[in-house]
PDB file of N, CA and C in Angstrom:
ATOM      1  N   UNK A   1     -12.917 -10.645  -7.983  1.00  0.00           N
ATOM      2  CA  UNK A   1     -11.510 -10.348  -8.224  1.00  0.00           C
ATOM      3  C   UNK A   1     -10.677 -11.535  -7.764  1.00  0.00           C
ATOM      4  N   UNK A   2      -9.787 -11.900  -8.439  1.00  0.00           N
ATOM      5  CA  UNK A   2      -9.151 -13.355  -8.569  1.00  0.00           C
ATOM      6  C   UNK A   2      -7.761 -12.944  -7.981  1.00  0.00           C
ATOM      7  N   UNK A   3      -6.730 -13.622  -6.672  1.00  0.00           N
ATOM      8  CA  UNK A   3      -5.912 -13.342  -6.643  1.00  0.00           C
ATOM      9  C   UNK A   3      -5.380 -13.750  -7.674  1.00  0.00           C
ATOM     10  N   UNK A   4      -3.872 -13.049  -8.121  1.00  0.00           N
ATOM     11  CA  UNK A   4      -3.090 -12.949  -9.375  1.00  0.00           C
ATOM     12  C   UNK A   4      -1.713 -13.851  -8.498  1.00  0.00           C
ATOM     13  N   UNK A   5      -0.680 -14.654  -8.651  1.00  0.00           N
ATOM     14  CA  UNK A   5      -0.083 -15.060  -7.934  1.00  0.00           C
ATOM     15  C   UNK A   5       1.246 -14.923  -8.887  1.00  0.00           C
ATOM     16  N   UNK A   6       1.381 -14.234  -9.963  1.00  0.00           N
ATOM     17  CA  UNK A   6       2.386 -13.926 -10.969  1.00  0.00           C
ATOM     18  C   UNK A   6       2.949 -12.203 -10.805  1.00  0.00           C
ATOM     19  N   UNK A   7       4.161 -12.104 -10.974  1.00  0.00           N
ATOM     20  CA  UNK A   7       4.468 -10.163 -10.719  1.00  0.00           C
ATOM     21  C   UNK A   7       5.683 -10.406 -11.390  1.00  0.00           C
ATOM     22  N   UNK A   8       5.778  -9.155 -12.791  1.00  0.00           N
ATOM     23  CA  UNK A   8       6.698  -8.694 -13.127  1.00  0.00           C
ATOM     24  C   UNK A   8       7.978  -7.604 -12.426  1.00  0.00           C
ATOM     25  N   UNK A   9       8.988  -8.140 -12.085  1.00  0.00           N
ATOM     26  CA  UNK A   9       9.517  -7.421 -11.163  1.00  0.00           C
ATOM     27  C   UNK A   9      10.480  -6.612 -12.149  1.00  0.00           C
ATOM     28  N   UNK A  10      10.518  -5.161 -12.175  1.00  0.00           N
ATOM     29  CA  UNK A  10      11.656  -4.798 -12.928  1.00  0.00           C
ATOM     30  C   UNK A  10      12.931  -3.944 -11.668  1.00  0.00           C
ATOM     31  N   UNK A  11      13.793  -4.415 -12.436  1.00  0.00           N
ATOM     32  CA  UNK A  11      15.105  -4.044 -11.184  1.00  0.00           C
ATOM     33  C   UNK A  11      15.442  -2.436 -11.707  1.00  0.00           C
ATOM     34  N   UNK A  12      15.027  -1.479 -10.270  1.00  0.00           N
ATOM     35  CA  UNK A  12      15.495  -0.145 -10.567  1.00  0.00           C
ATOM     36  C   UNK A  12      16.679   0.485 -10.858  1.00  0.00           C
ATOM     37  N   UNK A  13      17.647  -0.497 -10.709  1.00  0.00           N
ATOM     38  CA  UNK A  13      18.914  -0.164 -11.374  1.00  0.00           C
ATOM     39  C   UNK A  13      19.661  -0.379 -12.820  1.00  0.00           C
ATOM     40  N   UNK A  14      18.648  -1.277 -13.306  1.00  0.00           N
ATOM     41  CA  UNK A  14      19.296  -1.862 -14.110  1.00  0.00           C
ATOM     42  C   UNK A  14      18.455  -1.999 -15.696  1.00  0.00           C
ATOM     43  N   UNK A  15      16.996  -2.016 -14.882  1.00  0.00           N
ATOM     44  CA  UNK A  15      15.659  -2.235 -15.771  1.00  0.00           C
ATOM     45  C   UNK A  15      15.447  -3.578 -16.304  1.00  0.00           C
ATOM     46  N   UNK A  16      16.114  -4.527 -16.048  1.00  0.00           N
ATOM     47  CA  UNK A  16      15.910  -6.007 -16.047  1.00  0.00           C
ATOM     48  C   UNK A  16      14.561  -6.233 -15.633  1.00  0.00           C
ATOM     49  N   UNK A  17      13.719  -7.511 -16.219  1.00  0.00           N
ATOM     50  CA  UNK A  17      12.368  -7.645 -16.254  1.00  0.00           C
ATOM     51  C   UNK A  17      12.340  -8.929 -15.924  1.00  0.00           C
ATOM     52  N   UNK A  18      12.055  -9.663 -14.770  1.00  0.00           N
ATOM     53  CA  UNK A  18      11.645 -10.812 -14.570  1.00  0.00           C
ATOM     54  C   UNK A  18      10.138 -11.687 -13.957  1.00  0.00           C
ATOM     55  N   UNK A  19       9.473 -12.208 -14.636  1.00  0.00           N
ATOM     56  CA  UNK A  19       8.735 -12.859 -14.146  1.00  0.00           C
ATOM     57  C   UNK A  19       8.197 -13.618 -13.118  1.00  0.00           C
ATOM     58  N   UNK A  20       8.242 -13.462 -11.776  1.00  0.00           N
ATOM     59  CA  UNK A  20       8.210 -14.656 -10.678  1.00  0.00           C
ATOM     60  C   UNK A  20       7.091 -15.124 -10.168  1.00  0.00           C
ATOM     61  N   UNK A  21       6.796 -16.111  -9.266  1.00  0.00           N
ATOM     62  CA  UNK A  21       5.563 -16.367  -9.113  1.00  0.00           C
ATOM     63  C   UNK A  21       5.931 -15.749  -7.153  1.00  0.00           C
ATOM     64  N   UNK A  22       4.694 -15.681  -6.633  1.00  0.00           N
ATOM     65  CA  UNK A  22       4.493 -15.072  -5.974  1.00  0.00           C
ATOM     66  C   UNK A  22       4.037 -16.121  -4.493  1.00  0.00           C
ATOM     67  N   UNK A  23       3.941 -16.344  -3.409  1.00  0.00           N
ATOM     68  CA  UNK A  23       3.025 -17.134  -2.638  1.00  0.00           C
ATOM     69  C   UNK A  23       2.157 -16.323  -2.026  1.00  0.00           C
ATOM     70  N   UNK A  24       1.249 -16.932  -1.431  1.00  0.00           N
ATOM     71  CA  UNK A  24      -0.183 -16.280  -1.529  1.00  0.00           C
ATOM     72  C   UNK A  24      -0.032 -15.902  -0.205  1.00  0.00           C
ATOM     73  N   UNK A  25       0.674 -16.357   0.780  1.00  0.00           N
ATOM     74  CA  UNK A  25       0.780 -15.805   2.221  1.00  0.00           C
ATOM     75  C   UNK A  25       1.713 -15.308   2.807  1.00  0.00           C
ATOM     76  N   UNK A  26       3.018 -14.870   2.146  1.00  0.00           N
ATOM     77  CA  UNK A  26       3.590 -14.187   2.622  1.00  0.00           C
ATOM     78  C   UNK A  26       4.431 -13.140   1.809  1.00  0.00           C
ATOM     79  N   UNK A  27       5.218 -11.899   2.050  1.00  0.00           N
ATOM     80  CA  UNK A  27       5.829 -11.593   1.219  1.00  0.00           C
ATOM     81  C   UNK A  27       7.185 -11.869   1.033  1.00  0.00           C
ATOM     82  N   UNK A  28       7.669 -11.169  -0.235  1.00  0.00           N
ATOM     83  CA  UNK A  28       9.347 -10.968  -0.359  1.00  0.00           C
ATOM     84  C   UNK A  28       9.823  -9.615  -0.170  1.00  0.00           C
ATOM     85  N   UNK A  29      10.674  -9.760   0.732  1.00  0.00           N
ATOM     86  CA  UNK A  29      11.649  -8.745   1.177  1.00  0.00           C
ATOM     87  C   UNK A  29      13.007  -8.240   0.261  1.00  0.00           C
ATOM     88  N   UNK A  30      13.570  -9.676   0.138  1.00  0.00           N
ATOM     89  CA  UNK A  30      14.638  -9.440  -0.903  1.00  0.00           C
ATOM     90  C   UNK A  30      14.993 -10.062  -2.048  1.00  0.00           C
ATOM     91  N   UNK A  31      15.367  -9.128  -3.021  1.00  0.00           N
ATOM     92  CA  UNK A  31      15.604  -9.824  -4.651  1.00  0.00           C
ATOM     93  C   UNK A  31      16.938  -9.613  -5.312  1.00  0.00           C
ATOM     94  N   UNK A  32      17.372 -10.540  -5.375  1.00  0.00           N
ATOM     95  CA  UNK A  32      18.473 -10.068  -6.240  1.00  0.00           C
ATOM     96  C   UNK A  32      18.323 -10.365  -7.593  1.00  0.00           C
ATOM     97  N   UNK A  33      18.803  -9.203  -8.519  1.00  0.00           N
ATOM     98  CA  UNK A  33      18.591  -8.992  -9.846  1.00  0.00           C
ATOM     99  C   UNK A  33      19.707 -10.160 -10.576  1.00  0.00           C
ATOM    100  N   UNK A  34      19.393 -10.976 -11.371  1.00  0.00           N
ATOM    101  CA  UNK A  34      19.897 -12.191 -11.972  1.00  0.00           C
ATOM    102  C   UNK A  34      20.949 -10.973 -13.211  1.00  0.00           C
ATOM    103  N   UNK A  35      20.473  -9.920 -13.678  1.00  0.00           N
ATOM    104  CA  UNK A  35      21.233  -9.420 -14.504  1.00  0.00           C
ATOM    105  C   UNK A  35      22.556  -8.503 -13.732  1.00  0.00           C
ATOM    106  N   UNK A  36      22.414  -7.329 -12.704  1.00  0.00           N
ATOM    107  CA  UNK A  36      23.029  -6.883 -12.187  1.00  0.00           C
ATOM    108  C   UNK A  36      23.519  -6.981 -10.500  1.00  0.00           C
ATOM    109  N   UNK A  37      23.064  -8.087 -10.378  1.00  0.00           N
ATOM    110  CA  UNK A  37      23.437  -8.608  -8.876  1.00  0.00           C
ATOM    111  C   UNK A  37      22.899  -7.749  -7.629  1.00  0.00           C
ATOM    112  N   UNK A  38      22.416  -6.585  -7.927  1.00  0.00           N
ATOM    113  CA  UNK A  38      21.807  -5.857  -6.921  1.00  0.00           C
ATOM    114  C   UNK A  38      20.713  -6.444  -5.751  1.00  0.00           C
ATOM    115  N   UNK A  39      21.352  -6.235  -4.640  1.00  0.00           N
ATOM    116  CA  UNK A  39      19.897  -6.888  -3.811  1.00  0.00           C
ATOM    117  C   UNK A  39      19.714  -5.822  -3.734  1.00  0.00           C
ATOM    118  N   UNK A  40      18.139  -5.705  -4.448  1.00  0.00           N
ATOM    119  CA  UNK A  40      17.169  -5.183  -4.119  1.00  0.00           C
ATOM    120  C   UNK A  40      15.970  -5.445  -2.884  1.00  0.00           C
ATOM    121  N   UNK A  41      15.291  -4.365  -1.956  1.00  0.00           N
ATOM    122  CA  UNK A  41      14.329  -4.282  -0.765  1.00  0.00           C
ATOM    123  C   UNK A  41      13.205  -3.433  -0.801  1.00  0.00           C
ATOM    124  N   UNK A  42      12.438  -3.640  -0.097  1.00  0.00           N
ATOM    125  CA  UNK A  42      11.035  -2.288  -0.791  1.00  0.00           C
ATOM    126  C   UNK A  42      11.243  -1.025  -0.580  1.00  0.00           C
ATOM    127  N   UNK A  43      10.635  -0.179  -1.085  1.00  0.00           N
ATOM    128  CA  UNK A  43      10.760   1.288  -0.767  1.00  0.00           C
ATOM    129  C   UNK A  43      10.335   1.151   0.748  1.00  0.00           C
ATOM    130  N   UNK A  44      10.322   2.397   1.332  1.00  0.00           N
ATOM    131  CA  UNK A  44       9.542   2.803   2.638  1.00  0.00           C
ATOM    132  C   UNK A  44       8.064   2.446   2.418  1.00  0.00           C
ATOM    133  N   UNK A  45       7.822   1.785   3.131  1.00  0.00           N
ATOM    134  CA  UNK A  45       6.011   2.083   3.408  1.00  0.00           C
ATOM    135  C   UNK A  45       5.546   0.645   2.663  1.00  0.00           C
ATOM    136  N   UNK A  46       6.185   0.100   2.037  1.00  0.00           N
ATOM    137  CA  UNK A  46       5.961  -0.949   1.013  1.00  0.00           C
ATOM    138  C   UNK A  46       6.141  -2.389   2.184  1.00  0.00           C
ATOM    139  N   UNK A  47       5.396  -3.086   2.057  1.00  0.00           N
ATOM    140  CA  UNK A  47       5.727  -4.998   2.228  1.00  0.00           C
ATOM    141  C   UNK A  47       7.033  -5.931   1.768  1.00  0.00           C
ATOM    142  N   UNK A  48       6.937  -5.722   0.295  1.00  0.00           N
ATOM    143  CA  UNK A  48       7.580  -6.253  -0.375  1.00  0.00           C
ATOM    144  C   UNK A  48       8.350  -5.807  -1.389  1.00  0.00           C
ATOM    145  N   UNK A  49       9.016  -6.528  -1.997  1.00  0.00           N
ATOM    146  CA  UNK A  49       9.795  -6.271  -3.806  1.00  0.00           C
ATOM    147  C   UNK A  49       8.225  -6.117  -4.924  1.00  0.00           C
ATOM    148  N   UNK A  50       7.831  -6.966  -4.529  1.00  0.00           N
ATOM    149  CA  UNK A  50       6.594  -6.918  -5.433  1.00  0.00           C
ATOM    150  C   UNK A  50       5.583  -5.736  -5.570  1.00  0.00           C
ATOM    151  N   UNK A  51       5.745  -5.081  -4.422  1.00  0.00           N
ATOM    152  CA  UNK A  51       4.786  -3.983  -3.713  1.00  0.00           C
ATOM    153  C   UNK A  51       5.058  -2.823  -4.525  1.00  0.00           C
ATOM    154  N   UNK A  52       6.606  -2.901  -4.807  1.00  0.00           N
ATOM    155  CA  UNK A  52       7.959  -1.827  -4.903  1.00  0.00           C
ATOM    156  C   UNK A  52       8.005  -1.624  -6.411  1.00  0.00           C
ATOM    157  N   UNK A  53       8.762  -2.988  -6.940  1.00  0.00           N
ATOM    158  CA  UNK A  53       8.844  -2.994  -8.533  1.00  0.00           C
ATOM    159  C   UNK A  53       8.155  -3.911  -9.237  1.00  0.00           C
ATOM    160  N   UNK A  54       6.928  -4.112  -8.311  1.00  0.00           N
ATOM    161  CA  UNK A  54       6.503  -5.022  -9.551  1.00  0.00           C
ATOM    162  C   UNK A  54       5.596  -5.081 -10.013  1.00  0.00           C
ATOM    163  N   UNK A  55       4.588  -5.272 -11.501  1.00  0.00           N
ATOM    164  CA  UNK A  55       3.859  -4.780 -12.248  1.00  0.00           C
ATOM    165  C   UNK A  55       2.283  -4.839 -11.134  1.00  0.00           C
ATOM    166  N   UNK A  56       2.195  -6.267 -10.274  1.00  0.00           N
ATOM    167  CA  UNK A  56       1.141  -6.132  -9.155  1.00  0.00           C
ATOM    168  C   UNK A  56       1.554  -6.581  -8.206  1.00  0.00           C
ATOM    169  N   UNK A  57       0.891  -6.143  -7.355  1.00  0.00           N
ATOM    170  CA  UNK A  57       0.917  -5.994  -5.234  1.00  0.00           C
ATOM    171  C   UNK A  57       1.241  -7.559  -4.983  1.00  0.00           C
ATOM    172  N   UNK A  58       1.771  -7.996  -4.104  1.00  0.00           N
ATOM    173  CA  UNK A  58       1.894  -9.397  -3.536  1.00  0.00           C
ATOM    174  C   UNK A  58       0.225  -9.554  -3.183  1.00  0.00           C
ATOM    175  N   UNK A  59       0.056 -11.267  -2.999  1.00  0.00           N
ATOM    176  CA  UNK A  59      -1.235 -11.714  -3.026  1.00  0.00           C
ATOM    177  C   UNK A  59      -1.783 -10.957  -1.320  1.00  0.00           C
ATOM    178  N   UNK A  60      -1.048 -11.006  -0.544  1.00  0.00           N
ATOM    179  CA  UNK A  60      -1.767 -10.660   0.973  1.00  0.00           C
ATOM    180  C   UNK A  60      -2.400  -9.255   0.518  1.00  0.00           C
ATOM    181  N   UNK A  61      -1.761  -8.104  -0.329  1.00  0.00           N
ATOM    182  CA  UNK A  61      -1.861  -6.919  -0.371  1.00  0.00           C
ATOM    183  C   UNK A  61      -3.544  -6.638  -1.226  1.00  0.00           C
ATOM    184  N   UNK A  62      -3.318  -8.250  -2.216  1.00  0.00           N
ATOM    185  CA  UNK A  62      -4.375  -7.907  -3.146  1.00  0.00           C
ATOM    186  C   UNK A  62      -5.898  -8.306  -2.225  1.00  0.00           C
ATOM    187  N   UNK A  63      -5.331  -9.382  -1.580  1.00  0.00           N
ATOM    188  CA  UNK A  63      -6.465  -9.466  -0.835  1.00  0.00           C
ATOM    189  C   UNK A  63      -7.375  -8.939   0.150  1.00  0.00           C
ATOM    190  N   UNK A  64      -6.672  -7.520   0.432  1.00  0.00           N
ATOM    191  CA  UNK A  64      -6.841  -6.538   1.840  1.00  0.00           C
ATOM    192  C   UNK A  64      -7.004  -5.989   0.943  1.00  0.00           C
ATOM    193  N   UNK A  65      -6.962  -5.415  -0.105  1.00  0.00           N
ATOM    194  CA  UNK A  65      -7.549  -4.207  -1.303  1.00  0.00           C
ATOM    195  C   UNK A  65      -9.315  -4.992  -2.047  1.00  0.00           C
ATOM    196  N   UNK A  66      -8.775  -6.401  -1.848  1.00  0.00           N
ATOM    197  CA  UNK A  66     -10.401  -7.070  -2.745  1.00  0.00           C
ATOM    198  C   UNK A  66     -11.504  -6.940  -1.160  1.00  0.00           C
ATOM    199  N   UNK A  67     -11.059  -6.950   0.332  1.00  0.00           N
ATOM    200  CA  UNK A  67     -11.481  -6.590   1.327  1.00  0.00           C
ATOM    201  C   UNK A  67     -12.040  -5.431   1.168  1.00  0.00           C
ATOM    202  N   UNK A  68     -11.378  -4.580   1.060  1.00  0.00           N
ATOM    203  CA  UNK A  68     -11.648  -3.107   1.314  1.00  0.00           C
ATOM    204  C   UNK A  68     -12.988  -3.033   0.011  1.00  0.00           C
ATOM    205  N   UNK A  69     -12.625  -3.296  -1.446  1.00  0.00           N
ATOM    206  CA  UNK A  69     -13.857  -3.318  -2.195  1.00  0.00           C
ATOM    207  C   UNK A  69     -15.066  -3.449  -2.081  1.00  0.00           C
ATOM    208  N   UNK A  70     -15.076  -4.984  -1.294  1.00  0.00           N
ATOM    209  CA  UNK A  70     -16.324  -5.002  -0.571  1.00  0.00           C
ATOM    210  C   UNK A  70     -17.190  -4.590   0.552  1.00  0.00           C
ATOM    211  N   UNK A  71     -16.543  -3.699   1.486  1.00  0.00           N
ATOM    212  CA  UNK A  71     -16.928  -2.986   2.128  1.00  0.00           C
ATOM    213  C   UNK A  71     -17.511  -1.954   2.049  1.00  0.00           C
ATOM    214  N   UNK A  72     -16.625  -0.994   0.472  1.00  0.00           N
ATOM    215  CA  UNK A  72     -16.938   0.144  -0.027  1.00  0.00           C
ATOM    216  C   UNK A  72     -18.143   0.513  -0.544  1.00  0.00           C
ATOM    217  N   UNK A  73     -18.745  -1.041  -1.431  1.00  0.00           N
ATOM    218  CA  UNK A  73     -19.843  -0.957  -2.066  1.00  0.00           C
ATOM    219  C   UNK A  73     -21.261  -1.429  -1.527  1.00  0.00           C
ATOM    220  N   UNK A  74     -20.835  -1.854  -0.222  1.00  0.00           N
ATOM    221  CA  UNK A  74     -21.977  -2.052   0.390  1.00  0.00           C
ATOM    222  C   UNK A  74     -22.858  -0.995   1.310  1.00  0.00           C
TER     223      UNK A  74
END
């Protein structure tokens, strides 16, 4: 499993769809929507914006889930 370092973020207010790239070690907290100016933050329980609205998990998240895989199947 390949980290993914790309996430479609869509803004819950507005439904705006943007593309961003992601860094592999840390997350994002806050986004503001380029269409409706909303800063957006994660839900409860979430890391990030990415975690929250976006099509996949920030890279730290994917990598503690490709962790956990391999543990499972062994």
């Amino acid at each position: 499993m390949n980290i993914i370092t790309q996430s479609t973020i869509t803004c819950p207010v507005c439904s705006h769809q943007e593309t961003l790239q992601m860094t592999e070690d840390s997350c994002q907290y806050f986004y503001e929507c380029p269409q409706c100016k909303t800063l957006i933050k994660p839900k409860k329980g979430d890391c990030c914006v990415f975690c929250s609205y976006g099509d996949l998990p920030c890279p730290p998240i994917q990598k503690n889930k490709k962790i956990l895989l391999k543990i499972d199947v062994k």
